[in-house]
N, C-alpha and C. Protein backbone atom coordinates (compact mmCIF):
# COMPACT_ATOMS: atom_id res chain seq x y z
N UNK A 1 -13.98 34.40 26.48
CA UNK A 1 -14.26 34.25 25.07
C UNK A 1 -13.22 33.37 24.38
N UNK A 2 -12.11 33.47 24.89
CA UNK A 2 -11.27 32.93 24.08
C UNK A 2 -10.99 30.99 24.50
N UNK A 3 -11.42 30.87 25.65
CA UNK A 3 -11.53 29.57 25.93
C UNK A 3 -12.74 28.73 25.35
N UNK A 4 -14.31 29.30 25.03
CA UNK A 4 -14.91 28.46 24.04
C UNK A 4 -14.11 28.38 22.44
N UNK A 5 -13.46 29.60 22.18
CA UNK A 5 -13.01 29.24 20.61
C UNK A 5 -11.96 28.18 20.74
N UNK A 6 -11.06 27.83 21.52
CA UNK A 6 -10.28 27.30 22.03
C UNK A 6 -10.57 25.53 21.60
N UNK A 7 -11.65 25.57 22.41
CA UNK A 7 -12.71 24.27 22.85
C UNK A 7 -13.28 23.72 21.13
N UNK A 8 -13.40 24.76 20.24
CA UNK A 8 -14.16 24.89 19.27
C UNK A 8 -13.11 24.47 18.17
N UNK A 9 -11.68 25.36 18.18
CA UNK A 9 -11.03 24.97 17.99
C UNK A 9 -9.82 23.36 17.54
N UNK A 10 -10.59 22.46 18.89
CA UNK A 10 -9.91 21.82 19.19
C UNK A 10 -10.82 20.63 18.98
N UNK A 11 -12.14 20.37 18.56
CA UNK A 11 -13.38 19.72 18.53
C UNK A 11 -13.03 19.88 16.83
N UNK A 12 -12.80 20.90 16.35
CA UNK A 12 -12.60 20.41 14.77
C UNK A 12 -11.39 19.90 14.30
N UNK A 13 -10.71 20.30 14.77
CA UNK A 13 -9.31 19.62 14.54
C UNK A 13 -9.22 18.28 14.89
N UNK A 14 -10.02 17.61 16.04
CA UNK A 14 -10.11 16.70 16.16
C UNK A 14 -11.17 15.77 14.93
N UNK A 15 -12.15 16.39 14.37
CA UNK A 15 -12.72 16.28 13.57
C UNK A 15 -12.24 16.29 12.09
N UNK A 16 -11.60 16.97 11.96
CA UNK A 16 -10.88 17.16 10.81
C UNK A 16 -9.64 16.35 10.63
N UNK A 17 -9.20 15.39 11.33
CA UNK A 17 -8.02 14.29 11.51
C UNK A 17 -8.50 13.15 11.23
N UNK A 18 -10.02 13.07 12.20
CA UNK A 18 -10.30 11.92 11.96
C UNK A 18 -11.44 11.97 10.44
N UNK A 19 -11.70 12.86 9.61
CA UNK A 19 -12.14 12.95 8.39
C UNK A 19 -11.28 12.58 7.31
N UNK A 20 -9.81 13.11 7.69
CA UNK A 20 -8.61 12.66 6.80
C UNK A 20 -8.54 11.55 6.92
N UNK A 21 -8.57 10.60 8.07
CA UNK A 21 -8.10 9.20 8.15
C UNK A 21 -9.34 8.46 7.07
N UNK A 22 -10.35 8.79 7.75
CA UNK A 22 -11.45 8.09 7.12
C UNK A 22 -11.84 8.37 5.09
N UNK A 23 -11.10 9.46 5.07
CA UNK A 23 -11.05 9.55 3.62
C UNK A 23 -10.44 8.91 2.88
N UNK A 24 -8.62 8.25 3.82
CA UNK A 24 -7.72 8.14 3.06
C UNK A 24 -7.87 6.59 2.74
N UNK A 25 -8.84 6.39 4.17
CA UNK A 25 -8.61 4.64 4.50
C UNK A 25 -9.52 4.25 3.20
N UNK A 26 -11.24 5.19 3.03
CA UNK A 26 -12.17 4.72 1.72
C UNK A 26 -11.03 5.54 0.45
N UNK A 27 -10.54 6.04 0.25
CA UNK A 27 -9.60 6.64 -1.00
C UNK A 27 -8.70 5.04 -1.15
N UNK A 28 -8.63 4.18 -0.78
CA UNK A 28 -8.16 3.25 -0.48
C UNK A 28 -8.47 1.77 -1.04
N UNK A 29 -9.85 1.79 -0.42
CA UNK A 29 -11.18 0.04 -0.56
C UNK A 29 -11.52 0.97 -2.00
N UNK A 30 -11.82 2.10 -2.52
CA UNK A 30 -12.43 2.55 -3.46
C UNK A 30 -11.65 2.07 -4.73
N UNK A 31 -10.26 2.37 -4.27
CA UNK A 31 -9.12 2.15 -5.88
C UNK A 31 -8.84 0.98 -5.74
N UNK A 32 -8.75 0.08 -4.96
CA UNK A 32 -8.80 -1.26 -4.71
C UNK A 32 -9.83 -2.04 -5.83
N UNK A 33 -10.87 -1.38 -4.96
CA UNK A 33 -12.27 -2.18 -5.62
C UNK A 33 -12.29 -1.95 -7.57
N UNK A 34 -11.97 -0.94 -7.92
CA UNK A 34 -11.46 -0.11 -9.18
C UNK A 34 -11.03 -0.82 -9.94
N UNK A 35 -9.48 -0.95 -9.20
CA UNK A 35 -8.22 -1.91 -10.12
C UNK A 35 -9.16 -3.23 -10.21
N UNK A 36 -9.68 -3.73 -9.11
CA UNK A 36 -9.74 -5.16 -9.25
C UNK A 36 -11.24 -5.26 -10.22
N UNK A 37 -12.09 -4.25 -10.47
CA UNK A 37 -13.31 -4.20 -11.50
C UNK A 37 -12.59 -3.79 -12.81
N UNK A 38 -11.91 -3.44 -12.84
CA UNK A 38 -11.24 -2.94 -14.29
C UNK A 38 -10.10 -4.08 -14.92
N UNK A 39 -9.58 -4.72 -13.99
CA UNK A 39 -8.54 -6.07 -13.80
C UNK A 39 -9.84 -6.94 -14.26
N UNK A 40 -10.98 -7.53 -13.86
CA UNK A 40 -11.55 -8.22 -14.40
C UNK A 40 -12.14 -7.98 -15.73
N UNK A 41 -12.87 -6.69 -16.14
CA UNK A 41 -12.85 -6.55 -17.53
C UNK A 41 -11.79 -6.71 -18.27
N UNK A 42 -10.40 -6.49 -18.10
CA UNK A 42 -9.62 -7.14 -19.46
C UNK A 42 -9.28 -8.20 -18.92
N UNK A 43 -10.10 -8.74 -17.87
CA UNK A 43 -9.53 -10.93 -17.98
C UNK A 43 -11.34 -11.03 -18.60
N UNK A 44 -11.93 -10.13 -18.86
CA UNK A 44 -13.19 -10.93 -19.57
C UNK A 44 -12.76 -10.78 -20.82
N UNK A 45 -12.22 -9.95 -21.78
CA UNK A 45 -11.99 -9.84 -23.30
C UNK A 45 -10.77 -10.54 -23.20
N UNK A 46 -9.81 -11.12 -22.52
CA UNK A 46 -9.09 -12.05 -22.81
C UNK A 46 -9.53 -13.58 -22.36
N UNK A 47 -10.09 -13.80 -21.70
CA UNK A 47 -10.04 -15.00 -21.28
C UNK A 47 -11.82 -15.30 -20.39
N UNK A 48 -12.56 -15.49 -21.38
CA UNK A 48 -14.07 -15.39 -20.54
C UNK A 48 -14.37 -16.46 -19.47
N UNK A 49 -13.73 -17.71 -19.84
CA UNK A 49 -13.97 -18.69 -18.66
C UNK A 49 -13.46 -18.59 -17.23
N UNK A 50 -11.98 -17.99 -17.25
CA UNK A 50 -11.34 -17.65 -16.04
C UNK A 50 -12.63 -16.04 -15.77
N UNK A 51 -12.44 -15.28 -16.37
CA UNK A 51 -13.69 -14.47 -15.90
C UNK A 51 -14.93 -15.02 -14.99
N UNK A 52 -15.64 -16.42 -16.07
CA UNK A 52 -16.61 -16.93 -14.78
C UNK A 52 -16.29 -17.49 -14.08
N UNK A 53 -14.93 -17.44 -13.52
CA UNK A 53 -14.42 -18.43 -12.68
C UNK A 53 -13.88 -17.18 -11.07
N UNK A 54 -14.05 -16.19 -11.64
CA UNK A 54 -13.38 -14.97 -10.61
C UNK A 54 -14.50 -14.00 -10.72
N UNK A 55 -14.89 -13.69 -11.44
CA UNK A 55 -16.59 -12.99 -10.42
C UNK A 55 -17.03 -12.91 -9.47
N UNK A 56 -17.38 -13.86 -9.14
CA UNK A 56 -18.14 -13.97 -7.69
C UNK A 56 -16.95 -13.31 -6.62
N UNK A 57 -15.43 -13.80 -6.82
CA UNK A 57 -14.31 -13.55 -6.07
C UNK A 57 -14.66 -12.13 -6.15
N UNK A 58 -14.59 -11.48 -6.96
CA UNK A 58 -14.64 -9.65 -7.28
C UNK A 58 -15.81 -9.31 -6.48
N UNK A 59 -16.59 -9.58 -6.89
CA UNK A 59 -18.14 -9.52 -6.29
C UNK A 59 -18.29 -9.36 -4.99
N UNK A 60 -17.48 -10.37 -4.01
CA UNK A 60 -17.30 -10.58 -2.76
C UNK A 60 -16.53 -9.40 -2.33
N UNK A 61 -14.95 -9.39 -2.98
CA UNK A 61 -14.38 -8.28 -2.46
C UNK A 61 -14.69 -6.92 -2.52
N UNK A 62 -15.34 -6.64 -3.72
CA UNK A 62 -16.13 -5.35 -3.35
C UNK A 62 -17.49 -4.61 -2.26
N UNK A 63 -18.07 -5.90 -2.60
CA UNK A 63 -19.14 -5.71 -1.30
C UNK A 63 -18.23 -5.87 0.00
N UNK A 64 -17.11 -6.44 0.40
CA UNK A 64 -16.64 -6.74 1.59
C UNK A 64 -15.49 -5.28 1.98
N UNK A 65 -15.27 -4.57 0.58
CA UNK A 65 -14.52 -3.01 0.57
C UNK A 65 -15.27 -1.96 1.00
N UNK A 66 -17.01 -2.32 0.11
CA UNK A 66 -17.91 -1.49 0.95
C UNK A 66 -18.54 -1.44 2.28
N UNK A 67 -18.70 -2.98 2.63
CA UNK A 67 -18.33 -2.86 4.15
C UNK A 67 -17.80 -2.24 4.88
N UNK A 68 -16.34 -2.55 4.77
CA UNK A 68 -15.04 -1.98 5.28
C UNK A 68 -15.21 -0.21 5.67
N UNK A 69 -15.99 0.20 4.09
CA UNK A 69 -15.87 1.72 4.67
C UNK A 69 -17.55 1.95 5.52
N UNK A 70 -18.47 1.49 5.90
CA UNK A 70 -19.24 1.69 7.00
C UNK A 70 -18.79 1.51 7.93
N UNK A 71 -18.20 -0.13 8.14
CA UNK A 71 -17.47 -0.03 9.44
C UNK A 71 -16.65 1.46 9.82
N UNK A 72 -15.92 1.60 8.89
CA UNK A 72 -15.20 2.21 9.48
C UNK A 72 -15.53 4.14 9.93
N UNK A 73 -16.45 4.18 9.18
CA UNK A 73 -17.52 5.58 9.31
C UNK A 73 -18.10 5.19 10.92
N UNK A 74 -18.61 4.10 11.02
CA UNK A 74 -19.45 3.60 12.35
C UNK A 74 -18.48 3.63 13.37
N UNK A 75 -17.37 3.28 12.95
CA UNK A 75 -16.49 2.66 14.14
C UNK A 75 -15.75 4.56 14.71
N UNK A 76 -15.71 5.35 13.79
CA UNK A 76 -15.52 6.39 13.94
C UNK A 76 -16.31 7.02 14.90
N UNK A 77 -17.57 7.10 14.49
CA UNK A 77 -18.81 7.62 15.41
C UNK A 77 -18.96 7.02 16.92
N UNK A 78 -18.88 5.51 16.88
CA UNK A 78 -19.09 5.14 17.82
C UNK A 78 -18.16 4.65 19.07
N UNK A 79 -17.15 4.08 17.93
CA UNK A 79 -15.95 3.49 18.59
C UNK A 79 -14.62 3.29 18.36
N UNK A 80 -14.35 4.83 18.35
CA UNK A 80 -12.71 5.03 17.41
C UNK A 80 -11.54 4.14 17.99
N UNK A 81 -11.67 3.54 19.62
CA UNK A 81 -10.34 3.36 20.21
C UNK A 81 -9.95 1.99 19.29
N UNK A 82 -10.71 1.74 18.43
CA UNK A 82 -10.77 0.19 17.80
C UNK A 82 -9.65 0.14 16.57
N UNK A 83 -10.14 1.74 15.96
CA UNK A 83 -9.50 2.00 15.08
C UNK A 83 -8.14 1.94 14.72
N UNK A 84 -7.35 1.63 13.96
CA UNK A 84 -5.73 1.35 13.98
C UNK A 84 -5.07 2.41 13.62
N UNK A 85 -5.26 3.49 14.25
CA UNK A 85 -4.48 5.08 13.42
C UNK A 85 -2.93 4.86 12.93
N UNK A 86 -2.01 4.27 13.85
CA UNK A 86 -0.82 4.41 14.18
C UNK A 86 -0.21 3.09 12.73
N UNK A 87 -0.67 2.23 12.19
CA UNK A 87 -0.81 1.48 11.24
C UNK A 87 -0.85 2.24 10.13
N UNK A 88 -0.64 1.02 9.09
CA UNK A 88 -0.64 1.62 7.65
C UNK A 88 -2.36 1.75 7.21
N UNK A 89 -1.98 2.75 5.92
CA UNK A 89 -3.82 2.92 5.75
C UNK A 89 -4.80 1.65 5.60
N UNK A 90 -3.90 0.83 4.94
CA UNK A 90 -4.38 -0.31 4.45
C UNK A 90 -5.23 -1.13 6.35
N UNK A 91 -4.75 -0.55 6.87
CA UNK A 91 -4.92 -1.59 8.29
C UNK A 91 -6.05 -0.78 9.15
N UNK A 92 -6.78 0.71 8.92
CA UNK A 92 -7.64 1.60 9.53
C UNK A 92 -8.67 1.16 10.14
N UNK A 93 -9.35 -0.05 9.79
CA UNK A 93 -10.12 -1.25 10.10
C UNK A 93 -9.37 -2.03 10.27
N UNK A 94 -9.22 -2.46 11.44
CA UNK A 94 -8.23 -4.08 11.76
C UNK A 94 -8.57 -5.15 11.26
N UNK A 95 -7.53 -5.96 10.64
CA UNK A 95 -8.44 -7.04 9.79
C UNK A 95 -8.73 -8.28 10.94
N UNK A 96 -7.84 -7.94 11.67
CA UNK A 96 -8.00 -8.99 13.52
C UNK A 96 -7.50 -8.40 14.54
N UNK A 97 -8.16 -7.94 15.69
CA UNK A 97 -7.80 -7.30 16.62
C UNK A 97 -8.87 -8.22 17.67
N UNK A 98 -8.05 -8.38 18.24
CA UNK A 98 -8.65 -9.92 19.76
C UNK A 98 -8.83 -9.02 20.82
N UNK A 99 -9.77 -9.42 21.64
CA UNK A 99 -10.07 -9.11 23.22
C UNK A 99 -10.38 -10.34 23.79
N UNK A 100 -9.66 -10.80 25.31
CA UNK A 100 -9.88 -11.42 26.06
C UNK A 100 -11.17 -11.04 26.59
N UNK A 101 -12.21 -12.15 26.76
CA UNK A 101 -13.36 -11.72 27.48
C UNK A 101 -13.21 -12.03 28.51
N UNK A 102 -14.24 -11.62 29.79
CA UNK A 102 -14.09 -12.09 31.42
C UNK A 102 -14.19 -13.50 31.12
N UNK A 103 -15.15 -14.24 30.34
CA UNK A 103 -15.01 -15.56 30.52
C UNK A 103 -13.13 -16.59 29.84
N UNK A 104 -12.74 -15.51 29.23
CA UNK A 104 -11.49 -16.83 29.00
C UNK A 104 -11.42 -16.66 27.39
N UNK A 105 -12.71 -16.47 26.87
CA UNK A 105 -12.88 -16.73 25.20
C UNK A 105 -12.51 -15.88 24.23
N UNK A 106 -11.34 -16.00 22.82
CA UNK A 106 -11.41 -14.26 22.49
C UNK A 106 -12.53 -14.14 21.47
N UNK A 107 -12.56 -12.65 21.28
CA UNK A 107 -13.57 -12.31 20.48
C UNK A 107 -13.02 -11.49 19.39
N UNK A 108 -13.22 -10.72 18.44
CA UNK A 108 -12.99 -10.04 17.60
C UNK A 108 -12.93 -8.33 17.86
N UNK A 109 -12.77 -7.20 18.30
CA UNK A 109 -12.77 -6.16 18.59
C UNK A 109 -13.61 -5.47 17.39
N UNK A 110 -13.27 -5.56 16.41
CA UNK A 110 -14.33 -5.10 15.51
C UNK A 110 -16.12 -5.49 15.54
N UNK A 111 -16.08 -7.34 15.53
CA UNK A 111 -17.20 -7.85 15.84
C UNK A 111 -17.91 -7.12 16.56
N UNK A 112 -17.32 -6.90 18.03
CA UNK A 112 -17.89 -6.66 19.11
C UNK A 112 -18.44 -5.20 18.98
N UNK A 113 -17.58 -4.22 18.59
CA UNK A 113 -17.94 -3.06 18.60
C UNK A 113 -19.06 -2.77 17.55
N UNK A 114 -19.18 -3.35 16.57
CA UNK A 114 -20.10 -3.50 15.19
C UNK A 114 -21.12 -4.76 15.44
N UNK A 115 -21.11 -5.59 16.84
CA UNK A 115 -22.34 -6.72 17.13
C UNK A 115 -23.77 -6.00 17.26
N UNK A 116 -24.19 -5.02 17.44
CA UNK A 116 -25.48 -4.38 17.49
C UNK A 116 -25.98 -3.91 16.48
N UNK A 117 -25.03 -3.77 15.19
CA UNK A 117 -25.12 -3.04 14.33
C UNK A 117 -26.22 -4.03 13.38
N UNK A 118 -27.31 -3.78 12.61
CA UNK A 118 -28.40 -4.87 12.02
C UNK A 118 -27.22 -5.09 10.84
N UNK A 119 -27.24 -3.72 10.00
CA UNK A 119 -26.28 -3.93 8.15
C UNK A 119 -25.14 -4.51 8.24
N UNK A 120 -24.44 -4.38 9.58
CA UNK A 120 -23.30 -5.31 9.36
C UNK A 120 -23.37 -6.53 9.49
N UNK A 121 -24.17 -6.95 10.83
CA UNK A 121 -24.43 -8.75 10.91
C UNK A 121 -24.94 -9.31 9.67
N UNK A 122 -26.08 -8.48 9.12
CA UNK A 122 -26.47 -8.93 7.80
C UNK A 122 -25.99 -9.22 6.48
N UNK A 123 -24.65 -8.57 6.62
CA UNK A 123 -23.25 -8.31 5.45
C UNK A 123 -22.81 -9.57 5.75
N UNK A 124 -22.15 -9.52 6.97
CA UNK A 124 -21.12 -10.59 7.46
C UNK A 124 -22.07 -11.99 7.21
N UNK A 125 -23.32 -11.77 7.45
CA UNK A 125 -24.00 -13.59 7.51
C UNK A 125 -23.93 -13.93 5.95
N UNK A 126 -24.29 -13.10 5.04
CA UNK A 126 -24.64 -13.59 3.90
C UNK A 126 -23.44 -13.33 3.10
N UNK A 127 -21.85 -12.78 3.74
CA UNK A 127 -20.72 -13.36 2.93
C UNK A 127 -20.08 -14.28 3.22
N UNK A 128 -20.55 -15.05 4.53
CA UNK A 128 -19.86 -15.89 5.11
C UNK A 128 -19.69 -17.27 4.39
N UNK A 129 -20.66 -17.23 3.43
CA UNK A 129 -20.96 -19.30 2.67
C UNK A 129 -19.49 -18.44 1.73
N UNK A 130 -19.93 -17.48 1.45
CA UNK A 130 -18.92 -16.92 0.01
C UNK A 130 -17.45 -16.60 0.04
N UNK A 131 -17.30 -16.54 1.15
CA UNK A 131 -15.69 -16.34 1.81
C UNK A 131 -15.21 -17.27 2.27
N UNK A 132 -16.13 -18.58 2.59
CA UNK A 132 -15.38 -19.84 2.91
C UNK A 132 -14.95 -19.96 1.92
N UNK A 133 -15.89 -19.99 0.44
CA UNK A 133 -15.53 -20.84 -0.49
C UNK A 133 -14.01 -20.09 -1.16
N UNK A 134 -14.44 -18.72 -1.39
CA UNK A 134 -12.80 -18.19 -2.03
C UNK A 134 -11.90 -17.86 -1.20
N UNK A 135 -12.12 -17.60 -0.06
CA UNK A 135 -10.91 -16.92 1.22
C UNK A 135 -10.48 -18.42 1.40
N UNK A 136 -11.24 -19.47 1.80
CA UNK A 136 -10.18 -20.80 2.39
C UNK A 136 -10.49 -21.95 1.91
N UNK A 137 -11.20 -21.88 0.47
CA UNK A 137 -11.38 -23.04 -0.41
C UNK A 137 -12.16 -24.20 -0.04
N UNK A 138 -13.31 -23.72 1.15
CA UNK A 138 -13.50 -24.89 1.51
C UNK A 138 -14.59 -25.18 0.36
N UNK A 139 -15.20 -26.58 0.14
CA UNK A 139 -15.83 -27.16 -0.70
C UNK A 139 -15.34 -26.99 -2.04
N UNK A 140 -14.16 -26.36 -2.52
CA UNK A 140 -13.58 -26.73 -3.60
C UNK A 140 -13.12 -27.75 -3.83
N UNK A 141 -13.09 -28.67 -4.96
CA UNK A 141 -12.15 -29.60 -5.61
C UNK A 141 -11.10 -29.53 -5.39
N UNK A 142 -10.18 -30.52 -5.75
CA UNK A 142 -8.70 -29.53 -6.22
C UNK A 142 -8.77 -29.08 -7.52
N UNK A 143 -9.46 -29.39 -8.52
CA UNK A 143 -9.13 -29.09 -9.75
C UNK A 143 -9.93 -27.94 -9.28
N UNK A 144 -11.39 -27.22 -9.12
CA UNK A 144 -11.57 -26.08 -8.98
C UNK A 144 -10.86 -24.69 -8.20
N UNK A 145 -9.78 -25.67 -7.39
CA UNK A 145 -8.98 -24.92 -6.58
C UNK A 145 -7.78 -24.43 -8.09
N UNK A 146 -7.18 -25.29 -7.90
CA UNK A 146 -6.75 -24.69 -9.54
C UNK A 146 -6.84 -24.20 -10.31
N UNK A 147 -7.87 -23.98 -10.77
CA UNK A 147 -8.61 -23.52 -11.45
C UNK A 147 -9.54 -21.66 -11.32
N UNK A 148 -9.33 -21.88 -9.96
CA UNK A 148 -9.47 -20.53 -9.43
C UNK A 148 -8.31 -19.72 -9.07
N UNK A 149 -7.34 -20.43 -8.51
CA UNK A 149 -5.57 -20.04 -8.37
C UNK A 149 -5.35 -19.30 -9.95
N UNK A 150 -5.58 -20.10 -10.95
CA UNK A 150 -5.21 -19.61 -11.70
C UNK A 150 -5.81 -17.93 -12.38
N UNK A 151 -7.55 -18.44 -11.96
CA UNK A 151 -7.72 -17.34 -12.56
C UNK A 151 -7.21 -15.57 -11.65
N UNK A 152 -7.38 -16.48 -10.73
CA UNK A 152 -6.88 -15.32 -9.27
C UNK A 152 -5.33 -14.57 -9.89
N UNK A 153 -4.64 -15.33 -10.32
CA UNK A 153 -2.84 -15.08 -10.66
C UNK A 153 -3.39 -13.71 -11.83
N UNK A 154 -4.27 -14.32 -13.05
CA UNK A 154 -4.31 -14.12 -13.91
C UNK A 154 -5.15 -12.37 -13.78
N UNK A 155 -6.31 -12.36 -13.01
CA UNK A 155 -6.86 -11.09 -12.68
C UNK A 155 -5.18 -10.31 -11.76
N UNK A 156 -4.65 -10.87 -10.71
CA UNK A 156 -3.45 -10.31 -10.02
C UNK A 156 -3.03 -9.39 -11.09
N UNK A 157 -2.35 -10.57 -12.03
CA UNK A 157 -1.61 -9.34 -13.19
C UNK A 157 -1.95 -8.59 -13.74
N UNK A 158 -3.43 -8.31 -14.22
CA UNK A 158 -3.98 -7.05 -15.00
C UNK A 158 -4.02 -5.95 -13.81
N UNK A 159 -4.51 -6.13 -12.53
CA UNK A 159 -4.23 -5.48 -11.44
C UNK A 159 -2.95 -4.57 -11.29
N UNK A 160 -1.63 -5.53 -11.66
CA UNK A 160 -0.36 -4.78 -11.51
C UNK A 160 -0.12 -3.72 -12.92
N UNK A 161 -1.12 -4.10 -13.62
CA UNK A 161 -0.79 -3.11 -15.02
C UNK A 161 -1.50 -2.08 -14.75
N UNK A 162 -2.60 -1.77 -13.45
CA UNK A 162 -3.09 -0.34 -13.68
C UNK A 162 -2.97 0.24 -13.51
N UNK A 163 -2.49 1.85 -13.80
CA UNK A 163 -1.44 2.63 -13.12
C UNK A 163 -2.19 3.22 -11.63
N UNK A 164 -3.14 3.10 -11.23
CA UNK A 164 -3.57 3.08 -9.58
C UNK A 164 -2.55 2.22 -8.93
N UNK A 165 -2.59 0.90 -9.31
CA UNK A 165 -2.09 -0.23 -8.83
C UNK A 165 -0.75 0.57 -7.21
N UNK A 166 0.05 1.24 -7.88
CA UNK A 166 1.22 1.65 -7.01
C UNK A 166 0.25 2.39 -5.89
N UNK A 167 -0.73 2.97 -6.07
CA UNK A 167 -1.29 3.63 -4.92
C UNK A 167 -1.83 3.06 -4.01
N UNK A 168 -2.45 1.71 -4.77
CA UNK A 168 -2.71 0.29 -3.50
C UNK A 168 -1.94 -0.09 -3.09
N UNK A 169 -0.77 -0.63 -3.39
CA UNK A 169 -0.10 -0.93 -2.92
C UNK A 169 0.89 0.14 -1.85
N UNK A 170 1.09 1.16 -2.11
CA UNK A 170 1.53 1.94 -0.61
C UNK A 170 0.91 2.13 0.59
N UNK A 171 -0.66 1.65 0.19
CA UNK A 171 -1.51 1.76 1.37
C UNK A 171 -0.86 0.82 2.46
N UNK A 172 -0.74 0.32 1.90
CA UNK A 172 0.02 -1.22 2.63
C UNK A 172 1.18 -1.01 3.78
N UNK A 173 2.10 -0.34 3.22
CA UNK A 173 3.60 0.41 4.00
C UNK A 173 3.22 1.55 4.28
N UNK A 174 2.32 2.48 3.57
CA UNK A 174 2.33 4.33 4.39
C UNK A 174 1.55 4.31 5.46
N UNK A 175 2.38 5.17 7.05
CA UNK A 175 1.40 4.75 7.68
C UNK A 175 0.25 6.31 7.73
N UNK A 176 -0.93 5.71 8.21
CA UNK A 176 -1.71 6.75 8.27
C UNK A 176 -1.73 7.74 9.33
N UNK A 177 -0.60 7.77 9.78
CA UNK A 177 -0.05 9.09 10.82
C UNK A 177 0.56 9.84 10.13
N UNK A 178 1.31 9.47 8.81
CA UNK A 178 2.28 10.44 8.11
C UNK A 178 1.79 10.91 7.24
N UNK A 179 0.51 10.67 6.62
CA UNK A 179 -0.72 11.46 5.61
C UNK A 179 -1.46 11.95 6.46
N UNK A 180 -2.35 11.77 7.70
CA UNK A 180 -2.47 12.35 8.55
C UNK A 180 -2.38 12.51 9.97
N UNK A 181 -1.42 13.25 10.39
CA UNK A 181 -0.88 13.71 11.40
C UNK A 181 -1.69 13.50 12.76
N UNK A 182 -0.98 12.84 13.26
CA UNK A 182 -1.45 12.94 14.55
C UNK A 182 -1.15 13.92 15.75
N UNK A 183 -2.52 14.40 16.43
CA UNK A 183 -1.66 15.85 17.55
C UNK A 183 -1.21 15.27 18.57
């Protein structure tokens, strides 16, 4: 008797670790996504053009936060070894984690483990025109590059005024072994 409670025991605890991680990592993309929707409403009553100039940027990063937490629900279910426990929360989803394939080529560890998945390929295809343009500027001007730098600086700072703000930012340095424990 006492070796199934044991077993039972040890199946929730394992369960219950990896529920903490996964809470702390979306407690995380959630206040993120927050600051940076609440950071853009006071750059819209101050400044409406830099507003239409960082939208779409917000827009992107939130759908790409809500991503983040399927992956990382999925990657739980299906394929925890992917997962970055031993990292800060901010890192629970790897933002790049490489595998050598048999042929020579690397691949993405996340990709791979999330390549079957339909909602994610479908996420990833249709942010991909949208993340060239704000993640690495391609087809910007320079003056639109500027122009987006700026408004980017300008949302940054309402960001640092929200009092969440300090809780994003520790995600960054706390690691998620010391909020939750590893056995």
């Amino acid at each position: 008797m006492k070796i199934p409670a044991l077993v039972l025991a040890f199946f929730f605890s394992q369960y219950a670790q990896a529920s903490c991680q996964l809470e702390e990592y979306e407690r995380f993309l959630n206040t993120q996504s927050l600051v940076m929707l609440e950071a853009s409403v006071q750059l819209f009553e101050e400044d409406k053009d830099k507003f239409k100039i960082i939208k779409p940027f917000v827009k992107l990063e939130v759908r790409n936060n809500k991503l983040k937490v399927y992956i990382a629900k999925k990657l739980s279910e299906l394929n925890p070894e992917v997962l970055n426990l031993k990292g800060p929360i901010a890192n629970y989803v790897p933002s790049v984690s490489v595998q050598i394939m048999p042929d020579g080529s690397i691949r993405d560890k996340v990709d791979l483990a999330m390549s079957k998945d339909q909602f994610y390929r479908s996420e990833k295809s249709a942010m991909k025109p949208v993340e060239k343009l704000y993640l690495y500027h391609e087809g910007m001007t320079d003056s639109e590059k500027k122009r987006f730098l700026s408004a980017r600086n300008s949302l940054s700072e309402h960001m640092e005024t929200n009092e969440q703000f300090e809780f994003m930012k520790r995600a960054f340095t706390t690691s998620l072994a010391s909020v939750c424990p590893l056995d």
